[in-house]
N, C-alpha and C. Protein backbone atom coordinates (compact mmCIF):
# COMPACT_ATOMS: atom_id res chain seq x y z
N UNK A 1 -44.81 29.39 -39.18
CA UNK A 1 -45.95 29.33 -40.06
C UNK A 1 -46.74 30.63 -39.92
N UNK A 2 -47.35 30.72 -41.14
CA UNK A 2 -47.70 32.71 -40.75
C UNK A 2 -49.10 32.29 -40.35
N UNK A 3 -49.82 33.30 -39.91
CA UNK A 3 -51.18 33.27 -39.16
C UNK A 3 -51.84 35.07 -39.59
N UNK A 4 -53.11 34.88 -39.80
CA UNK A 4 -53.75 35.69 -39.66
C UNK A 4 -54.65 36.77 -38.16
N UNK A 5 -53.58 37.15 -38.10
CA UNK A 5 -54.12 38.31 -36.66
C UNK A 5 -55.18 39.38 -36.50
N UNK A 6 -55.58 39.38 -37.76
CA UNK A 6 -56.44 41.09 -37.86
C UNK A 6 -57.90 39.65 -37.87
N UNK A 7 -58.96 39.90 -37.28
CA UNK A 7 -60.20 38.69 -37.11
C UNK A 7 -61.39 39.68 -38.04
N UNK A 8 -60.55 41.29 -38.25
CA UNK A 8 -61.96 41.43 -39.59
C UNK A 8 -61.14 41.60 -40.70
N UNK A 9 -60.07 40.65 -40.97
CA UNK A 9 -59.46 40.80 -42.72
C UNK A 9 -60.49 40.71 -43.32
N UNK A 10 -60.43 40.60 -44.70
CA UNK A 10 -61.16 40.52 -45.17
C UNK A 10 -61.05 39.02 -46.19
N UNK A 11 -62.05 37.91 -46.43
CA UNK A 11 -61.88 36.94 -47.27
C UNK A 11 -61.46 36.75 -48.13
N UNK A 12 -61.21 36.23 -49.73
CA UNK A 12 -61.55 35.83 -50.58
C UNK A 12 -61.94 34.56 -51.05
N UNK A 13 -62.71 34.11 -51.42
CA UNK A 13 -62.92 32.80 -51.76
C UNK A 13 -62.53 32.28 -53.13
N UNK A 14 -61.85 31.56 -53.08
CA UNK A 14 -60.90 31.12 -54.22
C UNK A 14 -61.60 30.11 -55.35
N UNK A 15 -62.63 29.34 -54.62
CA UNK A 15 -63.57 28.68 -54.96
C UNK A 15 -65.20 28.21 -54.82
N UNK A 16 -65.34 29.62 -55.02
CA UNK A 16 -66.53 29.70 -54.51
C UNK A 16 -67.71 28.61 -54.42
N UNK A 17 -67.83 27.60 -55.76
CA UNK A 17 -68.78 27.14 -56.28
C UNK A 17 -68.56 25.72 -55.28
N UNK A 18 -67.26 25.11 -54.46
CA UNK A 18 -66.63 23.84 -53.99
C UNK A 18 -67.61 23.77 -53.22
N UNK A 19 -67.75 22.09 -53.11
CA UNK A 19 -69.00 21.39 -51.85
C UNK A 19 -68.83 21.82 -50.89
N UNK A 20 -67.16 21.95 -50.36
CA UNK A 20 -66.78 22.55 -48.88
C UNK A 20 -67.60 23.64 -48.64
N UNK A 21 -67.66 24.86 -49.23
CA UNK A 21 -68.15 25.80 -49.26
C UNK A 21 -69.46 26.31 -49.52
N UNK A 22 -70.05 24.89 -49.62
CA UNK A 22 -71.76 24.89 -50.34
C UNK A 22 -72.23 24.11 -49.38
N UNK A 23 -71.86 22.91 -48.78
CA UNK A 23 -72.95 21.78 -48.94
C UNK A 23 -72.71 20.84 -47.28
N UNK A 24 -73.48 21.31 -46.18
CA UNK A 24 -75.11 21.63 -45.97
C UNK A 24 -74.94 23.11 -46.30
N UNK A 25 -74.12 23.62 -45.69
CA UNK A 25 -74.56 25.81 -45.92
C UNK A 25 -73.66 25.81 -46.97
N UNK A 26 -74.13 27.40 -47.06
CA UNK A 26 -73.63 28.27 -48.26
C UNK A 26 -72.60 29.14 -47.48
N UNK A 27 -71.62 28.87 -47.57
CA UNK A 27 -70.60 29.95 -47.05
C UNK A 27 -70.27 31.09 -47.52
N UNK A 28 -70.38 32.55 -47.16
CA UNK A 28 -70.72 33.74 -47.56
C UNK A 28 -69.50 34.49 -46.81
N UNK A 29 -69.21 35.65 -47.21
CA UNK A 29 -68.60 36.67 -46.26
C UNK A 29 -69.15 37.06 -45.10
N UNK A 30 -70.79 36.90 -45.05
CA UNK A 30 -71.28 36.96 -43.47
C UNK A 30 -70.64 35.74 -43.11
N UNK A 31 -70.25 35.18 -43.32
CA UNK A 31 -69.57 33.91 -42.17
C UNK A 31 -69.06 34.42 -41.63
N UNK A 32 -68.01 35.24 -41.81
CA UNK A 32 -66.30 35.41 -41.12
C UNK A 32 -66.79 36.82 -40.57
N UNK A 33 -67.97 37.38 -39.97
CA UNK A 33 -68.39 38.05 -39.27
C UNK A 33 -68.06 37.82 -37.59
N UNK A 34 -67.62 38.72 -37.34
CA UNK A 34 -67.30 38.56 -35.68
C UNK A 34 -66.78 37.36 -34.96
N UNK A 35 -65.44 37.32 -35.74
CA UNK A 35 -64.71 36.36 -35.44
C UNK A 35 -64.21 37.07 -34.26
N UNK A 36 -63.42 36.31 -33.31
CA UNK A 36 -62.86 37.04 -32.49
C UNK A 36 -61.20 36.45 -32.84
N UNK A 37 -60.25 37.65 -32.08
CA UNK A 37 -59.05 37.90 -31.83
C UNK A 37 -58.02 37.43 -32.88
N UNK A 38 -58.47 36.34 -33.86
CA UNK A 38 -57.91 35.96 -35.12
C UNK A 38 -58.49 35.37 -36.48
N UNK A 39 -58.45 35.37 -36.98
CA UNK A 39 -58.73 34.38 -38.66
C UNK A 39 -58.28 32.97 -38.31
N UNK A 40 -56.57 32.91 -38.21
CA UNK A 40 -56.17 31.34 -38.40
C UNK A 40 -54.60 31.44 -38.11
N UNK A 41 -54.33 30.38 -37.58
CA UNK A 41 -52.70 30.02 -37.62
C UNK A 41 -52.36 29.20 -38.13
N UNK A 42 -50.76 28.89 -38.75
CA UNK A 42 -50.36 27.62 -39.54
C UNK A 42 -50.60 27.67 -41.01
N UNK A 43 -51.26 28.81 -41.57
CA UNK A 43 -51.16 28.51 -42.46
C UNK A 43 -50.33 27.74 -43.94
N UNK A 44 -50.55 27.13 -44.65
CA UNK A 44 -49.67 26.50 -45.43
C UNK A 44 -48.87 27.32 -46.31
N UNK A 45 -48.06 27.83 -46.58
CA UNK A 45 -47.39 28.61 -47.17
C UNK A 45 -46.61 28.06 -49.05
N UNK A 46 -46.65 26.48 -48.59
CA UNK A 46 -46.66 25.68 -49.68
C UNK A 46 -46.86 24.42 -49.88
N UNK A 47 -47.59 24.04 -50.56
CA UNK A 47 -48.63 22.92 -50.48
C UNK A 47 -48.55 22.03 -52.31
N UNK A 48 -48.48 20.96 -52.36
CA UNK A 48 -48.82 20.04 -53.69
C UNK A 48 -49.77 20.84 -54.48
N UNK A 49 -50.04 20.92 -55.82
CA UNK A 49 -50.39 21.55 -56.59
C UNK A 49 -52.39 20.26 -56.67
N UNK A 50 -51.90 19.23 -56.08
CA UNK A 50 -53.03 18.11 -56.04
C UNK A 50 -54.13 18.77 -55.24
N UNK A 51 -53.69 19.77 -54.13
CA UNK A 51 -54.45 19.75 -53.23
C UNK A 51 -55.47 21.04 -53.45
N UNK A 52 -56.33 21.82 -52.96
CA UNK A 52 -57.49 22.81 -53.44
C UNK A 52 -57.27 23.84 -52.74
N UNK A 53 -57.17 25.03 -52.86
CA UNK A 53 -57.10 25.90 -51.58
C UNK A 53 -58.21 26.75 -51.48
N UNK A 54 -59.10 26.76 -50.52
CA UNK A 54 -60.35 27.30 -51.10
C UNK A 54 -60.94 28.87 -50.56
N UNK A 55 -59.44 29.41 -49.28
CA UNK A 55 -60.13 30.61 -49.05
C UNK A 55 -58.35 31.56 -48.94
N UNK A 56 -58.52 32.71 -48.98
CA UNK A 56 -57.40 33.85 -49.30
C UNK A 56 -57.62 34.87 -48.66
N UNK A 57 -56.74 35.12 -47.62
CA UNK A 57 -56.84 36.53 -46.68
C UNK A 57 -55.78 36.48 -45.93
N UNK A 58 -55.33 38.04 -45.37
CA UNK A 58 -54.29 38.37 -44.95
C UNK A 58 -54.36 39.64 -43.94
N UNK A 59 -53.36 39.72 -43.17
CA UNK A 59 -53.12 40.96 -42.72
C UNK A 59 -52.96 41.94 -43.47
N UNK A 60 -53.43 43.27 -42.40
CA UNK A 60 -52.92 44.56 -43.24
C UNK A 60 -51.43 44.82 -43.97
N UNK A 61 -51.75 45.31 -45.16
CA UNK A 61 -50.21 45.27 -45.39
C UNK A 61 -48.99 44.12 -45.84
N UNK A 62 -49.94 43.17 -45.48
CA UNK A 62 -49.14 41.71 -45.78
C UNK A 62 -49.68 40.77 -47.20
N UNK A 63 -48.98 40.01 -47.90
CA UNK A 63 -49.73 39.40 -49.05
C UNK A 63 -50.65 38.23 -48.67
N UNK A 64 -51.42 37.69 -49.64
CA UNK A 64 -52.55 36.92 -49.40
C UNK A 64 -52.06 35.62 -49.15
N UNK A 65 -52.65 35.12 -48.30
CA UNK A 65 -52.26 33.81 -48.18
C UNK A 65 -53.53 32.67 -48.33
N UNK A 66 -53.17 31.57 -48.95
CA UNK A 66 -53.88 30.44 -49.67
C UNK A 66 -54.23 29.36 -48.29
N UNK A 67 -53.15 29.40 -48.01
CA UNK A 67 -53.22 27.95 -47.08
C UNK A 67 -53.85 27.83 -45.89
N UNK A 68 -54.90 28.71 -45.15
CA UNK A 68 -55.56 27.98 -44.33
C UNK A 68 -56.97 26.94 -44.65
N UNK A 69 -57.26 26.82 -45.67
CA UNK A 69 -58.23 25.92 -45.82
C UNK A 69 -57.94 24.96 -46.98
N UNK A 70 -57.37 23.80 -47.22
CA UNK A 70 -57.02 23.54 -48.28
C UNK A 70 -57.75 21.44 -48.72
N UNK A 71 -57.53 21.12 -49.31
CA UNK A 71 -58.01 19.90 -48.82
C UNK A 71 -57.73 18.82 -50.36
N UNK A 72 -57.54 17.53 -50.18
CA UNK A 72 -57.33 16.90 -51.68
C UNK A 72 -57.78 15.31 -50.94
N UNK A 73 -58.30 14.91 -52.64
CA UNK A 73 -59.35 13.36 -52.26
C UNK A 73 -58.00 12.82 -52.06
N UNK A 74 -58.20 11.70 -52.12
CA UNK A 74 -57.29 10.82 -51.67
C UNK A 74 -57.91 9.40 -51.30
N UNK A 75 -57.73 8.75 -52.40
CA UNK A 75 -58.45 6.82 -52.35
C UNK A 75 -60.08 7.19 -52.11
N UNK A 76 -60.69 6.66 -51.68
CA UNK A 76 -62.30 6.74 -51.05
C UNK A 76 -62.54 8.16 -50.38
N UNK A 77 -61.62 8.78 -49.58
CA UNK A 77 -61.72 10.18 -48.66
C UNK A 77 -61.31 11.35 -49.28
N UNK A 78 -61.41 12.21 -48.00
CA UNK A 78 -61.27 13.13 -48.44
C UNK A 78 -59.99 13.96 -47.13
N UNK A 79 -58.72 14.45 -47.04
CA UNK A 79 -58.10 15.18 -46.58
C UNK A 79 -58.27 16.32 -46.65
N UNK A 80 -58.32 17.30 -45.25
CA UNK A 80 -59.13 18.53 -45.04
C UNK A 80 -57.89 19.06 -44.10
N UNK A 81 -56.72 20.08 -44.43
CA UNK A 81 -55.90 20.74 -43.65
C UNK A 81 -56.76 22.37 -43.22
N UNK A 82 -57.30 22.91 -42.22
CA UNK A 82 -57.44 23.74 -42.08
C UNK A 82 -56.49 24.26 -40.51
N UNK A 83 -56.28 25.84 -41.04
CA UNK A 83 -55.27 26.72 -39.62
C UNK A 83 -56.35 27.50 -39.29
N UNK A 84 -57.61 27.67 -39.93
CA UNK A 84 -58.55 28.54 -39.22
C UNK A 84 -58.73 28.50 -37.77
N UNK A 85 -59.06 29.21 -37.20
CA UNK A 85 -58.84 28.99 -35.47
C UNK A 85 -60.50 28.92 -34.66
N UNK A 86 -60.74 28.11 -35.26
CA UNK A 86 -62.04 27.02 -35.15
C UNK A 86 -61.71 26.77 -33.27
N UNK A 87 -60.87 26.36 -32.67
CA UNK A 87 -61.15 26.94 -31.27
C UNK A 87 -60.58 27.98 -30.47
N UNK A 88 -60.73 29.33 -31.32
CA UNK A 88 -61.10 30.64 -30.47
C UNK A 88 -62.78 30.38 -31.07
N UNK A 89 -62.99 30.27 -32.20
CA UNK A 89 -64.62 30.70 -32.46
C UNK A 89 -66.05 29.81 -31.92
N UNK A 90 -65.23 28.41 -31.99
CA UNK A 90 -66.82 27.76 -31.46
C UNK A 90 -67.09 27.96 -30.37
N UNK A 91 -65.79 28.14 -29.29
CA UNK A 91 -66.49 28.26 -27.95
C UNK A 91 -67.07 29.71 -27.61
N UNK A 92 -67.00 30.49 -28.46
CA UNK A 92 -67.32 31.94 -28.49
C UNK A 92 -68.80 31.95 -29.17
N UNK A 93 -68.82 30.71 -29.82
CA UNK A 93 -70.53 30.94 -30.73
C UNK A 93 -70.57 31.58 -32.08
N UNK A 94 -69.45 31.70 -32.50
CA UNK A 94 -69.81 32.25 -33.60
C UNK A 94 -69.91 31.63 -34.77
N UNK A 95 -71.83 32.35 -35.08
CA UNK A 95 -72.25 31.25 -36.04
C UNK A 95 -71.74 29.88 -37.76
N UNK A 96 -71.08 31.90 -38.19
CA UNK A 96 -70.11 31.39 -39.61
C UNK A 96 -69.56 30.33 -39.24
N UNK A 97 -68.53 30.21 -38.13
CA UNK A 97 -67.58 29.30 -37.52
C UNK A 97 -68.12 27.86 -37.46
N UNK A 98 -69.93 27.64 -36.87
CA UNK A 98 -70.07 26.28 -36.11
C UNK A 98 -70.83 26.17 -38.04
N UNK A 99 -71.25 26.65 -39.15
CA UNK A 99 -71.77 26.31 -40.40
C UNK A 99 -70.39 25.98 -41.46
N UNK A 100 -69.78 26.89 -41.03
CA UNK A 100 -68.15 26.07 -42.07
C UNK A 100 -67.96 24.89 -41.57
N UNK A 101 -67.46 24.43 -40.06
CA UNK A 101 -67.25 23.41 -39.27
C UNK A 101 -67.82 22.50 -39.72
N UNK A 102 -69.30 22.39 -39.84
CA UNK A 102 -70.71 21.33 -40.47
C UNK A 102 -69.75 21.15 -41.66
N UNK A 103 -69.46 21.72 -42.33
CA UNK A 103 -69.68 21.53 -43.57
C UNK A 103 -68.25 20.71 -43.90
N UNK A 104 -67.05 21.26 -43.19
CA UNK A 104 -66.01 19.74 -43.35
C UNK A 104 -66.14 19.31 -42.60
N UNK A 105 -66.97 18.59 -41.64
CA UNK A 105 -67.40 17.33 -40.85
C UNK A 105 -67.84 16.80 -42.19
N UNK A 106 -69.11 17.11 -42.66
CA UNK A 106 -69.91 16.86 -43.64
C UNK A 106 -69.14 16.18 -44.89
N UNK A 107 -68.24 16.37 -45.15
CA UNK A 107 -67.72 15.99 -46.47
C UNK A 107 -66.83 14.70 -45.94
N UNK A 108 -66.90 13.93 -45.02
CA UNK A 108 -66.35 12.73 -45.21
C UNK A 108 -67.86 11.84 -45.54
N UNK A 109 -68.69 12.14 -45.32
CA UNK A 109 -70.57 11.56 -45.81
C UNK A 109 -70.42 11.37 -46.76
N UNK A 110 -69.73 12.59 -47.38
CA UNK A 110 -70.41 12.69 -49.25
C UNK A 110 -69.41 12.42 -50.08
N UNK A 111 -68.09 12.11 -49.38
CA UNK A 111 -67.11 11.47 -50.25
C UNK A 111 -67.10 9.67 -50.20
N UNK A 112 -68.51 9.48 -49.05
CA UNK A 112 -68.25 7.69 -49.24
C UNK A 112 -68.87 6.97 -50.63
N UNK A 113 -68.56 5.70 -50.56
CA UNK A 113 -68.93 5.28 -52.13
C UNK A 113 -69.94 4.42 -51.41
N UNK A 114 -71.06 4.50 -52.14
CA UNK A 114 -72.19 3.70 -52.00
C UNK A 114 -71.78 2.01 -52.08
N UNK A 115 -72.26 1.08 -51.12
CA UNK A 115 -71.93 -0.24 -51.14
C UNK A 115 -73.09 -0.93 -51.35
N UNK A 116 -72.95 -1.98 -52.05
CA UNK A 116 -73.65 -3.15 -52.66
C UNK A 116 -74.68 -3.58 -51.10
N UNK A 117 -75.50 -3.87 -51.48
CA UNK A 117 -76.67 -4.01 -50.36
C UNK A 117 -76.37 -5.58 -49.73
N UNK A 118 -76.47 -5.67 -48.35
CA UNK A 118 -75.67 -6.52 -47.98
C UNK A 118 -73.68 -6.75 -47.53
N UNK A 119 -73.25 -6.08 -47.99
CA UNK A 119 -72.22 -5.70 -47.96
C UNK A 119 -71.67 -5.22 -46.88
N UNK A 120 -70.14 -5.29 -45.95
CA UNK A 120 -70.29 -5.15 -44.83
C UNK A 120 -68.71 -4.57 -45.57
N UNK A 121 -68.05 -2.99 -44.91
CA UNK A 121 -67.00 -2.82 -45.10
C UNK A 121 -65.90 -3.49 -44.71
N UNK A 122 -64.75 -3.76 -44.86
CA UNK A 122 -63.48 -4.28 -44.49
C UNK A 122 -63.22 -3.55 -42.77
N UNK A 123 -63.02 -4.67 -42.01
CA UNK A 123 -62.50 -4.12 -41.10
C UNK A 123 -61.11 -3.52 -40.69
């Protein structure tokens, strides 16, 4: 699975305007500021056309790749594949890292369906 090695590639955001990428923060190119030693591994190289891919970057010299952040609803939820390397960065502190993180924690909240008052989910 290919991986991103260079930690100041450079982004693209494929979808800029997506909740992932908005909602609690605004995810910016200062995010991916002082990442250390990598971007991401595993990336998906090919993936269902169902699913979203929401960020694009690569090594020097190498073509862009789609698949480390990708994600598709699915019944009530929401499925979230990311290869970003979320532990080299949190334990390092770096901020972009722990505000993307929030933000797909965050989206299993905002993909639930509001229930009838009184109502107790299925166990």
């Amino acid at each position: 699975m290919p991986r991103i090695t260079d930690e100041n590639s450079p982004v693209g955001f494929l979808k800029p305007d997506d909740a992932l990428l908005n909602t609690p923060n605004k995810i910016t190119p200062e995010d991916f500021k002082g990442w250390v030693q990598e971007r991401g591994l595993y990336f998906w190289t090919q993936f269902d056309p169902k699913y979203t891919a929401l960020l694009s970057m690569n090594d020097p010299g190498e073509p862009a790749l789609n698949g480390g952040l990708v994600y598709v609803h699915s019944g009530k939820g929401i499925y979230i594949y990311t290869g970003l390397a979320f532990f080299r960065q949190l334990p390092e502190g770096v901020p972009g890292a722990y505000r993307l993180f929030v933000n797909l924690l965050s989206a299993s909240a905002r993909n639930r369906t509001a229930r009838p008052a009184g109502k107790k989910p299925h166990a």
